[in-house]
C-alpha atoms as a PDB file:
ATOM      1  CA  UNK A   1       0.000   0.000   0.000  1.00  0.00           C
ATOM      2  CA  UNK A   2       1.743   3.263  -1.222  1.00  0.00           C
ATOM      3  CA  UNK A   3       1.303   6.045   0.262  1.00  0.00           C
ATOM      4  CA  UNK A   4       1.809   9.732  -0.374  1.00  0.00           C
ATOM      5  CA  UNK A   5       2.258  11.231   2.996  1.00  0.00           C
ATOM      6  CA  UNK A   6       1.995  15.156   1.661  1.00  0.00           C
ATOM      7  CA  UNK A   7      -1.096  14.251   0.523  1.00  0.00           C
ATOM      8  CA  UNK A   8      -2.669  12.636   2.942  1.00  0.00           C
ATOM      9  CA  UNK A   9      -1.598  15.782   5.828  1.00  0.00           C
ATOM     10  CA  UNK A  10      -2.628  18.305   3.053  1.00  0.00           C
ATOM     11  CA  UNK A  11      -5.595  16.763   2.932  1.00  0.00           C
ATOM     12  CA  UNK A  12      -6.309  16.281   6.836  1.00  0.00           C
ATOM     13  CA  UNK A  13      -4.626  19.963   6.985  1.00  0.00           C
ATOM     14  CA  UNK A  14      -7.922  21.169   4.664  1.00  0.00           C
ATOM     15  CA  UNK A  15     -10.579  19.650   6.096  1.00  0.00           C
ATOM     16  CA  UNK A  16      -9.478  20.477   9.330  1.00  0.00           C
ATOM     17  CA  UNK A  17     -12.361  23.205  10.131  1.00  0.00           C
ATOM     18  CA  UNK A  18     -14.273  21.918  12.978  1.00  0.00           C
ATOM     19  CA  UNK A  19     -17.217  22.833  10.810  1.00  0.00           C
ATOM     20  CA  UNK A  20     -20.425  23.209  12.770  1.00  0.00           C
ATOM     21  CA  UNK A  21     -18.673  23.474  16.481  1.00  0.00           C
ATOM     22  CA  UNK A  22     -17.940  26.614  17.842  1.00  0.00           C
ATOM     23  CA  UNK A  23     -14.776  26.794  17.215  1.00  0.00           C
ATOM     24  CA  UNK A  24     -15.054  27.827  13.741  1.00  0.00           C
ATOM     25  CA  UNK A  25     -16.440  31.001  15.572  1.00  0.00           C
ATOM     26  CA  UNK A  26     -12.812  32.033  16.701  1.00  0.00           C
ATOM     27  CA  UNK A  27     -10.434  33.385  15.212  1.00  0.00           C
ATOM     28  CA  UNK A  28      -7.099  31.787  13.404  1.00  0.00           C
ATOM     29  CA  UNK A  29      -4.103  32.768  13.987  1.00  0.00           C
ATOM     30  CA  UNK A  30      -2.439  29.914  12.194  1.00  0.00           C
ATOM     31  CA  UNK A  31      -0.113  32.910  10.115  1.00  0.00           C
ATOM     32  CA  UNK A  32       1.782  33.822  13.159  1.00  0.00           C
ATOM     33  CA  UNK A  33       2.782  30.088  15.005  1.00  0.00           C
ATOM     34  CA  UNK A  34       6.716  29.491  14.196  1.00  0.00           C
ATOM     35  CA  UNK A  35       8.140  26.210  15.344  1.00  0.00           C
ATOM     36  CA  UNK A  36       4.897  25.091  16.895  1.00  0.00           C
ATOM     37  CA  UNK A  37       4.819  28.442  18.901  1.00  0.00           C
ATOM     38  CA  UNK A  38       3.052  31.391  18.487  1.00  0.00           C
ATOM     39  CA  UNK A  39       3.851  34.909  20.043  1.00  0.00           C
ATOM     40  CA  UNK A  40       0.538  36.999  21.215  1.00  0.00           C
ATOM     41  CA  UNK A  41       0.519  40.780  21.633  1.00  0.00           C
ATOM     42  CA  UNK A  42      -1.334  41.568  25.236  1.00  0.00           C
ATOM     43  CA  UNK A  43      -2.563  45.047  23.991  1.00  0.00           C
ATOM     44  CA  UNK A  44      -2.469  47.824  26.847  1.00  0.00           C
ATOM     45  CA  UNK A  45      -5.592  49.916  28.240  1.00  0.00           C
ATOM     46  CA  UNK A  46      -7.996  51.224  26.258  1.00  0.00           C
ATOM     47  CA  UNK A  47      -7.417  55.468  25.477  1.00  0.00           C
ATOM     48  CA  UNK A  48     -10.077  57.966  26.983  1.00  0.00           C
ATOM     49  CA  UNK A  49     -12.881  59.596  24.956  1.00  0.00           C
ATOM     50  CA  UNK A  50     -13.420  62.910  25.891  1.00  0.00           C
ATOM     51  CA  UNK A  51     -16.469  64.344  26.066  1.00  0.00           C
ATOM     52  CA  UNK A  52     -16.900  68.097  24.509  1.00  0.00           C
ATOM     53  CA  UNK A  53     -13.457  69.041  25.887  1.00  0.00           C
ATOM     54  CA  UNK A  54     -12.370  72.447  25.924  1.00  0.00           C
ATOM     55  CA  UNK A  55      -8.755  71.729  27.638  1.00  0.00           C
ATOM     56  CA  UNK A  56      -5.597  72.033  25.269  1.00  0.00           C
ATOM     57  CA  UNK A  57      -3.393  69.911  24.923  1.00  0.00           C
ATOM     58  CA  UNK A  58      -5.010  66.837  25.025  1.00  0.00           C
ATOM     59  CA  UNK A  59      -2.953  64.648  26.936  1.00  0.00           C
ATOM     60  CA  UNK A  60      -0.429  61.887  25.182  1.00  0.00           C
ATOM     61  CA  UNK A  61      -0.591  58.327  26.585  1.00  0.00           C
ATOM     62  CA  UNK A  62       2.008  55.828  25.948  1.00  0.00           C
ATOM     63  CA  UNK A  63       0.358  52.317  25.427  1.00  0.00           C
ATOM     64  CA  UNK A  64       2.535  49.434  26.821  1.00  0.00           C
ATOM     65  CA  UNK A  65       1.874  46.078  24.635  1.00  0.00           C
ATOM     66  CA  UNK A  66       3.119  42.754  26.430  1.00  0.00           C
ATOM     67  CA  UNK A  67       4.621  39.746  24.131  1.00  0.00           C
ATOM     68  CA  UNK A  68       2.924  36.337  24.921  1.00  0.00           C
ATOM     69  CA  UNK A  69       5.167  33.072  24.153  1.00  0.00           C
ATOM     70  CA  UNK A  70       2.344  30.069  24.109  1.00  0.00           C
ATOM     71  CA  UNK A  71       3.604  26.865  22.874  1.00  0.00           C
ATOM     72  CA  UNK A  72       0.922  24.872  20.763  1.00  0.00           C
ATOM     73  CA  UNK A  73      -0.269  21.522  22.701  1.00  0.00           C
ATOM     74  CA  UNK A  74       0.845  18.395  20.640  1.00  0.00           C
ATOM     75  CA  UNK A  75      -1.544  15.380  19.616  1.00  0.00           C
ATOM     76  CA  UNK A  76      -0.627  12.180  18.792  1.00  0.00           C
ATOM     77  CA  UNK A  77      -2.898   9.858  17.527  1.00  0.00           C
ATOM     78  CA  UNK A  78      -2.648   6.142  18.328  1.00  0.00           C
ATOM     79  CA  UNK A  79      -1.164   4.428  15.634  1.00  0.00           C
ATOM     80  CA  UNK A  80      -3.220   2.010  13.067  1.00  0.00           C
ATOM     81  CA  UNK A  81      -2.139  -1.270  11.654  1.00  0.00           C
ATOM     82  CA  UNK A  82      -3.737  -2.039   8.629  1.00  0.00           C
ATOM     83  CA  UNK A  83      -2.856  -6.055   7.784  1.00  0.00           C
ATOM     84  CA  UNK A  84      -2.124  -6.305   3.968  1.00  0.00           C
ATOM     85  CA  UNK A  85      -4.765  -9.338   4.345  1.00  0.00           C
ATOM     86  CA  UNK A  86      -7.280  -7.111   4.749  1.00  0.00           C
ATOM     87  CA  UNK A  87      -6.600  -5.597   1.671  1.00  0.00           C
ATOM     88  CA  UNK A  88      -7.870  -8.457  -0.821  1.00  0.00           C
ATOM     89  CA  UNK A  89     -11.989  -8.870  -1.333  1.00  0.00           C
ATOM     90  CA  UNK A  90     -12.579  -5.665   1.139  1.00  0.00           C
ATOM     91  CA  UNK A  91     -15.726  -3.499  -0.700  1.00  0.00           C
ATOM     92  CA  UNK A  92     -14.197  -0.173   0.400  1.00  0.00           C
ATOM     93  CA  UNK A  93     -10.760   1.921   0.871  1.00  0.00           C
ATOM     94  CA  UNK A  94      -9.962   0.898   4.278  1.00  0.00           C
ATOM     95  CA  UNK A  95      -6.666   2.548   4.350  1.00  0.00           C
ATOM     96  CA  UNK A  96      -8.666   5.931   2.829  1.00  0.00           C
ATOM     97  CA  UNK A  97     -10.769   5.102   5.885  1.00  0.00           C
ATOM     98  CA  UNK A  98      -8.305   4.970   8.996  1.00  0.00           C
ATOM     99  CA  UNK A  99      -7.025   8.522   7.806  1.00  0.00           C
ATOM    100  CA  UNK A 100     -10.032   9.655   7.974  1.00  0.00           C
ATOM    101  CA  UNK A 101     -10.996   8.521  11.191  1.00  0.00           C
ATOM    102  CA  UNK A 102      -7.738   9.844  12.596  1.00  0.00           C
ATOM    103  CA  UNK A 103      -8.690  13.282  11.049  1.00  0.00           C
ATOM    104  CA  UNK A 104     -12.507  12.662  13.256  1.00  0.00           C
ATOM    105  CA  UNK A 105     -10.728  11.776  16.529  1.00  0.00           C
ATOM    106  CA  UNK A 106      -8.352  15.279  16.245  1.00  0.00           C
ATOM    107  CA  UNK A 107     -10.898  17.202  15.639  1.00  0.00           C
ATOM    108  CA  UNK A 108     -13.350  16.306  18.565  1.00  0.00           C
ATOM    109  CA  UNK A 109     -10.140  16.114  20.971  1.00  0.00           C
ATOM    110  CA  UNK A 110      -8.839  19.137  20.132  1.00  0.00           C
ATOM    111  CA  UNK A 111     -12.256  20.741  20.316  1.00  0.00           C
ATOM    112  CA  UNK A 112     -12.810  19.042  23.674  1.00  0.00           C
ATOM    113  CA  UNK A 113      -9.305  20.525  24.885  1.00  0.00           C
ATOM    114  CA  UNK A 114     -10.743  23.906  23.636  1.00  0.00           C
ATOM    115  CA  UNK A 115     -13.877  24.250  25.682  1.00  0.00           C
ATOM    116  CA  UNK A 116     -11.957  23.113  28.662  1.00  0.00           C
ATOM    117  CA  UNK A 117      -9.177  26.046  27.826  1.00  0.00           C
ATOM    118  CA  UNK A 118     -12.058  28.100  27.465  1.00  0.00           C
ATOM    119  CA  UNK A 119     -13.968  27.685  31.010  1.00  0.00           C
ATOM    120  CA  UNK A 120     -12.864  29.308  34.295  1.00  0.00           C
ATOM    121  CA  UNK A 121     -10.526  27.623  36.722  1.00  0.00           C
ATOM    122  CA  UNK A 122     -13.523  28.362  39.121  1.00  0.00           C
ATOM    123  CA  UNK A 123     -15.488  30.691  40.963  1.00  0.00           C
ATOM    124  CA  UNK A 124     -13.443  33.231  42.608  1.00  0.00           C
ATOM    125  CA  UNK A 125     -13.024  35.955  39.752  1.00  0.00           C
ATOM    126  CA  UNK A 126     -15.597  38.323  38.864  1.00  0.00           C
ATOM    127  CA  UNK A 127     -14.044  38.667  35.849  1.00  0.00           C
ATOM    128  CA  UNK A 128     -14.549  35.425  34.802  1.00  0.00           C
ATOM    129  CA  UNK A 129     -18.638  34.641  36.044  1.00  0.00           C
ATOM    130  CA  UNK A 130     -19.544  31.183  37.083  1.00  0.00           C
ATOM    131  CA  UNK A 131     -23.422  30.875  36.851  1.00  0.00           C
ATOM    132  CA  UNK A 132     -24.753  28.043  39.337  1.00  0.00           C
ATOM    133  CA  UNK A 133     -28.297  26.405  37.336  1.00  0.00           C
ATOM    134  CA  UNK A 134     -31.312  27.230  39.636  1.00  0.00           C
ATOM    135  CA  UNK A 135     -34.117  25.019  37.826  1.00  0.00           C
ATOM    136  CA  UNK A 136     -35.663  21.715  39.790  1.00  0.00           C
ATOM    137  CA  UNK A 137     -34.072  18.177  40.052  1.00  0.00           C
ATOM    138  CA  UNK A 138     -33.407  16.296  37.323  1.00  0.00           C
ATOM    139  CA  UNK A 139     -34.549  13.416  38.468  1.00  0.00           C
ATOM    140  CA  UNK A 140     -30.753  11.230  38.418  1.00  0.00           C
ATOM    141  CA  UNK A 141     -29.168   9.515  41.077  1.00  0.00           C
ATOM    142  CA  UNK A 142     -26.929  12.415  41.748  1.00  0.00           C
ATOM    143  CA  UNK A 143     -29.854  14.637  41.468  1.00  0.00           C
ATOM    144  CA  UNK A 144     -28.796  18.296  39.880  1.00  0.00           C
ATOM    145  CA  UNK A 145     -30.733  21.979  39.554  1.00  0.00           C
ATOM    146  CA  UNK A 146     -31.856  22.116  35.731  1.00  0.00           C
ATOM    147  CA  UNK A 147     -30.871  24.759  33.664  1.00  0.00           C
ATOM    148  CA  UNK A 148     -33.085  27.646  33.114  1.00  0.00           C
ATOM    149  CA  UNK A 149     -33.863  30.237  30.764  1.00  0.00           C
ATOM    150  CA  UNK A 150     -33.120  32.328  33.776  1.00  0.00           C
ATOM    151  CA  UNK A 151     -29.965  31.370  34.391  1.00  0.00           C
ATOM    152  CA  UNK A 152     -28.989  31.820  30.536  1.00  0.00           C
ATOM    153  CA  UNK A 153     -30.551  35.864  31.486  1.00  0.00           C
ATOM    154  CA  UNK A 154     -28.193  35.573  34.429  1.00  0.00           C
ATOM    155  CA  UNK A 155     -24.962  34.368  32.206  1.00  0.00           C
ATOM    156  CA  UNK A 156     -26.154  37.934  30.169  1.00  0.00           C
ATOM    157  CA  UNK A 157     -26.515  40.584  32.753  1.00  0.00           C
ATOM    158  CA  UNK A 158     -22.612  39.167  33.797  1.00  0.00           C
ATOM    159  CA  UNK A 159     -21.332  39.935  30.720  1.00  0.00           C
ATOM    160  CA  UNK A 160     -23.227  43.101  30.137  1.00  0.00           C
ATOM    161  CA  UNK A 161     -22.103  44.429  33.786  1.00  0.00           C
ATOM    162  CA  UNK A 162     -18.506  43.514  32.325  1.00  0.00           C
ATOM    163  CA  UNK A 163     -19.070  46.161  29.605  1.00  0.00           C
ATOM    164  CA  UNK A 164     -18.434  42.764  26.787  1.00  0.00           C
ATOM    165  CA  UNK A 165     -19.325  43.965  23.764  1.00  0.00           C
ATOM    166  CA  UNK A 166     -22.538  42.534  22.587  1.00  0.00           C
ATOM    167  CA  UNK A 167     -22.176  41.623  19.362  1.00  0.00           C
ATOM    168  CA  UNK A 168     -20.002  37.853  18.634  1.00  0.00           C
ATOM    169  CA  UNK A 169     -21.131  36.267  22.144  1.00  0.00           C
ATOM    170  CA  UNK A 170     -20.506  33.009  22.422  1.00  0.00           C
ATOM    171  CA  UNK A 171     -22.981  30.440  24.286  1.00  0.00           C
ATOM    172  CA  UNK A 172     -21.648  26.730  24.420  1.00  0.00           C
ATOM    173  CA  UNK A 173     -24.350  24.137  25.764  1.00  0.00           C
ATOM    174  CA  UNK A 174     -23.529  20.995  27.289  1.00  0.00           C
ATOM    175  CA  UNK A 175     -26.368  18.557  26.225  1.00  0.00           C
ATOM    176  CA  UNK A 176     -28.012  18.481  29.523  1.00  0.00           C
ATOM    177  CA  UNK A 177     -28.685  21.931  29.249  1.00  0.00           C
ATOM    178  CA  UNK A 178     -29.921  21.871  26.176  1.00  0.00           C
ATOM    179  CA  UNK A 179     -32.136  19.283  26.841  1.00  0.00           C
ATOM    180  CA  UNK A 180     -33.860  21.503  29.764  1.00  0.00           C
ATOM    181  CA  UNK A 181     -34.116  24.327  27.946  1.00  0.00           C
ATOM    182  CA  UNK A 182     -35.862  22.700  25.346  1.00  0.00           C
ATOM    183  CA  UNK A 183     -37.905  20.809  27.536  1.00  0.00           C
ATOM    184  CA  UNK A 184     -39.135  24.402  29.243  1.00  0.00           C
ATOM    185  CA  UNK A 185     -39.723  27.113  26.608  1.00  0.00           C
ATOM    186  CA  UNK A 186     -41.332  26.207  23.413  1.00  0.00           C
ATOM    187  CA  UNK A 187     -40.359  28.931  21.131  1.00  0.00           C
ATOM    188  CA  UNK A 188     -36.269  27.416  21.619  1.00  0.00           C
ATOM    189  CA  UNK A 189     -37.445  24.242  21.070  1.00  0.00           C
ATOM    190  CA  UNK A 190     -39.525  25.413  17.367  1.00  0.00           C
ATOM    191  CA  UNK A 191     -35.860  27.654  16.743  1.00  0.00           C
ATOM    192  CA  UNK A 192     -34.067  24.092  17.603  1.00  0.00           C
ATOM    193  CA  UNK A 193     -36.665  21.954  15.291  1.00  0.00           C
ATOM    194  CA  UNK A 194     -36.397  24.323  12.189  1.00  0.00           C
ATOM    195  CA  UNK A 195     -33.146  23.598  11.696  1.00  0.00           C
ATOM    196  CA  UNK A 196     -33.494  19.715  12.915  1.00  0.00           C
ATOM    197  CA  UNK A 197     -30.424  18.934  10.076  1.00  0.00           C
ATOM    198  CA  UNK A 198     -28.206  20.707  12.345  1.00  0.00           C
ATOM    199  CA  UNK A 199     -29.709  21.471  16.095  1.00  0.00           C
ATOM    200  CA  UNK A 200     -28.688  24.354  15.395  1.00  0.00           C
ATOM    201  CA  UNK A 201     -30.298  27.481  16.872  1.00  0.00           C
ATOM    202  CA  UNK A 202     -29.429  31.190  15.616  1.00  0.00           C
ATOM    203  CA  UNK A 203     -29.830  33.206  18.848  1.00  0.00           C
ATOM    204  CA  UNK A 204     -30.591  33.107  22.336  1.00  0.00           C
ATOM    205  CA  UNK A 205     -30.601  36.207  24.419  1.00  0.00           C
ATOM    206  CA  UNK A 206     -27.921  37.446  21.883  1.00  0.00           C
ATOM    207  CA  UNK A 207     -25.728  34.542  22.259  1.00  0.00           C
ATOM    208  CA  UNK A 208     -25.249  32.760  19.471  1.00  0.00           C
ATOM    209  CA  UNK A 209     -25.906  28.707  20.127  1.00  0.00           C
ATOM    210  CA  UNK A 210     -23.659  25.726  19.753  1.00  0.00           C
ATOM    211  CA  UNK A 211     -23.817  22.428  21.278  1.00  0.00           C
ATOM    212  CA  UNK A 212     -20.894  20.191  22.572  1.00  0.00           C
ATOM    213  CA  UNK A 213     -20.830  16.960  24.644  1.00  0.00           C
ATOM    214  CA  UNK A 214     -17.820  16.581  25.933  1.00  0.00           C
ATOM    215  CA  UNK A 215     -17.694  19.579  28.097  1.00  0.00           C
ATOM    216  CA  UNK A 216     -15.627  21.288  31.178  1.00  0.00           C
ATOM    217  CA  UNK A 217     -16.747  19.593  34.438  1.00  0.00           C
ATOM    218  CA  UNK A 218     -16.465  21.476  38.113  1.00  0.00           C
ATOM    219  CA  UNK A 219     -16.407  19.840  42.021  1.00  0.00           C
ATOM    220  CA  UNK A 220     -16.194  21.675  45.031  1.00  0.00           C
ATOM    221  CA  UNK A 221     -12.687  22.168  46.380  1.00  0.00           C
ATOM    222  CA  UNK A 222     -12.417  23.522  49.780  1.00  0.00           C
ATOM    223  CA  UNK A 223     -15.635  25.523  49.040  1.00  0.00           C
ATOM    224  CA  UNK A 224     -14.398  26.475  46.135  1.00  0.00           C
ATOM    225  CA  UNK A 225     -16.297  25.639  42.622  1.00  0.00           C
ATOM    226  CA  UNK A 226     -13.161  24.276  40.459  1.00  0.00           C
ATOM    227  CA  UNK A 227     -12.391  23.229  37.284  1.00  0.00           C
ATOM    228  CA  UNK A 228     -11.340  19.834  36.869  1.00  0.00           C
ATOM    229  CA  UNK A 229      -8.036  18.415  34.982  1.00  0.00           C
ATOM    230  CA  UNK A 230      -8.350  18.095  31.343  1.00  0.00           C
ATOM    231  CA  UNK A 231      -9.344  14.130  30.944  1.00  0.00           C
ATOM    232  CA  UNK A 232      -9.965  13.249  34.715  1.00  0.00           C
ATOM    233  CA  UNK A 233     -11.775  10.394  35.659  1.00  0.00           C
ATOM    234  CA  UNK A 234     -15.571  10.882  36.234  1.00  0.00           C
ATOM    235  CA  UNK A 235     -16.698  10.902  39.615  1.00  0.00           C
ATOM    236  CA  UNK A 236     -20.499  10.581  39.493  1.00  0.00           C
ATOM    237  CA  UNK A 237     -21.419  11.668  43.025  1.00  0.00           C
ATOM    238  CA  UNK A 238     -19.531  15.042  42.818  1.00  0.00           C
ATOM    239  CA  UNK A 239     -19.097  16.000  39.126  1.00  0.00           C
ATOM    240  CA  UNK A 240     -21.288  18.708  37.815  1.00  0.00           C
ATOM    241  CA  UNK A 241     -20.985  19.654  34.235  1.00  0.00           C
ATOM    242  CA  UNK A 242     -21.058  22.722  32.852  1.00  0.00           C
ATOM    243  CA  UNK A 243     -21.658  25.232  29.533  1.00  0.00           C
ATOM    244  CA  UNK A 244     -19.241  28.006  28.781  1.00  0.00           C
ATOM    245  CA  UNK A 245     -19.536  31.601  27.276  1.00  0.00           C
ATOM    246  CA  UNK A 246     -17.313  34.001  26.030  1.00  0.00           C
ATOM    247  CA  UNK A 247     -16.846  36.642  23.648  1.00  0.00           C
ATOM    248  CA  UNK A 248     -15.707  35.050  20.379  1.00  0.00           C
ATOM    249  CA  UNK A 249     -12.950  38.201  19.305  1.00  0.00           C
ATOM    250  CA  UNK A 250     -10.806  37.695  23.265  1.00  0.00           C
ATOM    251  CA  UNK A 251     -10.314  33.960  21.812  1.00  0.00           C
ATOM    252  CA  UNK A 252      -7.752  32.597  19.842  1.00  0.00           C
ATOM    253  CA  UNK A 253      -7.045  29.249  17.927  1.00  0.00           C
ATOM    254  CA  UNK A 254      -3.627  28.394  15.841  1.00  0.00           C
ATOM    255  CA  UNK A 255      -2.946  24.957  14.421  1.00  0.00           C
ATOM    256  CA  UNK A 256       1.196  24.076  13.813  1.00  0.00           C
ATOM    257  CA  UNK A 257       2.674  21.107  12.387  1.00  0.00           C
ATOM    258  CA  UNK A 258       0.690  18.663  11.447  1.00  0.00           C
ATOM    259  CA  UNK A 259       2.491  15.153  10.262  1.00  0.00           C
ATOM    260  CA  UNK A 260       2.186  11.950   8.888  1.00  0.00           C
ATOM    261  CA  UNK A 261       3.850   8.790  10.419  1.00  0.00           C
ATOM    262  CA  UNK A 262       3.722   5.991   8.320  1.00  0.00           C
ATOM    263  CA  UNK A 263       5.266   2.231   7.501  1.00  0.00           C
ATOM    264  CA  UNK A 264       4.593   0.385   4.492  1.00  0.00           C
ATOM    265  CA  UNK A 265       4.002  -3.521   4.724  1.00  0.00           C
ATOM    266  CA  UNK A 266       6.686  -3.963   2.080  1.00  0.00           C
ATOM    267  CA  UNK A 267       9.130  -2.776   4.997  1.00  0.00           C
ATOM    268  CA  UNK A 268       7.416  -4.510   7.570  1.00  0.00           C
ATOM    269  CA  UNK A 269       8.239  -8.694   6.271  1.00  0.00           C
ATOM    270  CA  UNK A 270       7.485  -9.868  10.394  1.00  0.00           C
ATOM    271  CA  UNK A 271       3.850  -8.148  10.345  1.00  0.00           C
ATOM    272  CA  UNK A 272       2.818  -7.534   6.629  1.00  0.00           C
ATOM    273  CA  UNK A 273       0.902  -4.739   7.912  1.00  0.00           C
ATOM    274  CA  UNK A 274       0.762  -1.042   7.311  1.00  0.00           C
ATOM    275  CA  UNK A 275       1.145   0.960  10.491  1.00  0.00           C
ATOM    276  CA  UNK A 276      -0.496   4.696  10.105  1.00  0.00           C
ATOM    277  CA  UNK A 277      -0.385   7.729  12.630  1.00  0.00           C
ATOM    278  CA  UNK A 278      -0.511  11.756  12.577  1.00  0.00           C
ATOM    279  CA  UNK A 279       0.676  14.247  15.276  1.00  0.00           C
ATOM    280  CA  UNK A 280      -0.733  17.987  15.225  1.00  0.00           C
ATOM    281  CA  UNK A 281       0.224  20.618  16.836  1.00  0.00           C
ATOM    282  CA  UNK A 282      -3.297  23.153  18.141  1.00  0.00           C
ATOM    283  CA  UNK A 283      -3.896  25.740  20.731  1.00  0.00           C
ATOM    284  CA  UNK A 284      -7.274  27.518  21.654  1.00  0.00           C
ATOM    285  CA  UNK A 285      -7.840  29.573  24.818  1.00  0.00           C
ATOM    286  CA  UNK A 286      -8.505  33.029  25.883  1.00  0.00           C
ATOM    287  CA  UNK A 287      -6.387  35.910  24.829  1.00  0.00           C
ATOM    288  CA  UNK A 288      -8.036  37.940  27.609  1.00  0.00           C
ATOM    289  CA  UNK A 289      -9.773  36.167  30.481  1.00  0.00           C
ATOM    290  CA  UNK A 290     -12.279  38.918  30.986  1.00  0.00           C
ATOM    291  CA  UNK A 291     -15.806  37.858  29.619  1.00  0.00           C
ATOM    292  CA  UNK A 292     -15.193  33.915  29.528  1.00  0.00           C
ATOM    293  CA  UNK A 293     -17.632  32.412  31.885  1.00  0.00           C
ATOM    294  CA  UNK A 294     -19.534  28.835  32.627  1.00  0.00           C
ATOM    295  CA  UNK A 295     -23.072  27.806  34.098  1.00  0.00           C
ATOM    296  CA  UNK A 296     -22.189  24.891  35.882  1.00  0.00           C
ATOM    297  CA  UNK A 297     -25.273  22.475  36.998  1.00  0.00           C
ATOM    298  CA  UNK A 298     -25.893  22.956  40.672  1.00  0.00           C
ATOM    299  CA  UNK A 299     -26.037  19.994  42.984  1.00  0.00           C
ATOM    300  CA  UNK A 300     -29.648  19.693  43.848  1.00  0.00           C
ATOM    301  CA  UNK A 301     -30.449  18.803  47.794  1.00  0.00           C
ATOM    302  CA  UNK A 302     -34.194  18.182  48.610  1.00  0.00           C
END
């Protein structure tokens, strides 16, 4: 089985979009990563509009920009054999297949890593609003408060005290909060059902709506609402998931390297097998922390 690798990473390079998710919402920076690192300017305060002035001069402000070094997290994929066996009678391009799978699995992990970038370490910045759901139980064994539409209102007014500007605002539901909301106001369920090809709804409050699974999760921590480690193992009794929203124009995304690793099963005589992997190189997370928030489901006690 021949294979071209600058083809194949071209390819998985152009179809790498995360079409439909919400990260197709923020924007690239993929022009400015060098060796797998890109360099961020921290812009300084904002000037002063003055107001009918009548006092000359008008006063000169120096604004002090910071440079910000952030090294692109790297992705390997597991690697694939493909048996040269397989290859005889099979009705489809099996090798065509595994890359393409491998492009599937970077894309939802590296969306996955994004959200998680994306939420709040926890609750004790202003800045950075963590919105506790206020609904009823939901009726599981660890019984938690549903989301309401009230609580989406809330996740607003935070923002809007925060002076974010309106316009590009970001709301990212985990399932079980879609599922409420749906459940409890039927013009966001018709909205939801219009588009039924997608799920997609247009607006909400002025957020615009995505919907993502595999979502930050919070415990309590001394009292303190945290942010659990990227991949940590569930713990039913205490986990409580959460939706995130931010201002799409304070987040950035870059993608770096992306590669092929690959062994034919001409130079492979023990296995006679093909052996395929990639490894990419992608970064999203706030470029500003100011405006990114979460509603994390409260634990419900009766």
């Amino acid at each position: 089985m021949g294979v071209l690798r600058e083809l194949w990473t071209g390819e998985l390079i152009n179809a790498f979009r995360h079409e439909g998710l919400f990260l197709a919402r923020i924007p690239s920076a993929d022009q400015y990563v060098n060796n797998n690192v890109i360099h961020l300017a921290d812009i300084g305060a904002d000037p002063a509009v003055l107001i009918n002035n009548t006092t000359y001069p008008i006063a000169v402000v120096s604004r002090e920009d910071d440079d910000v070094t952030i090294s692109l997290n790297k992705f390997d994929t597991e690697n694939t054999a493909v048996l040269d066996d397989e290859l005889y009678g099979l009705p489809y391009d099996k090798p065509g297949s595994v890359m393409e799978q491998h492009r599937e699995v970077l894309e939802e992990v590296t969306s996955s890593k994004a959200a998680h970038q994306l939420a709040p370490a926890d609750n004790s910045d202003t800045n950075q609003p963590v919105v506790l759901t206020t609904g009823g139980t939901d009726g599981e064994t660890n019984p938690r408060k549903l989301c309401l539409l009230a609580d989406i209102r809330n996740a607003k007014k935070k923002l809007d005290l925060l002076k974010v500007p309106q316009k590009d605002r970001i709301l990212v539901l985990h399932p079980d909060h879609m599922n409420a909301l749906l459940a409890q106001d039927s013009n966001f369920a018709m909205q939801y059902s219009i588009n039924y090809t997608e799920g997609k709804i247009t607006k909400l409050l002025g957020f615009e709506i995505f919907e993502y699974g595999d979502m930050p999760i919070y415990s309590d921590v001394g009292g303190t609402l945290t942010k659990k480690a990227f991949g940590a193992a569930a713990a039913p009794s205490t986990d409580q998931v959460a939706s995130i929203f931010f201002y799409a124009k304070r987040a950035v995304k870059a993608r770096g390297a992306v590669e092929m690793y690959y062994q034919d099963a001409k130079t492979n005589p023990e296995y006679r097998q093909s052996v395929i992997g990639f490894r990419l190189y992608h970064v999203c997370l706030p470029k500003k922390t100011t405006g990114f928030g979460a509603i994390v489901s409260a634990i419900y006690t009766p």
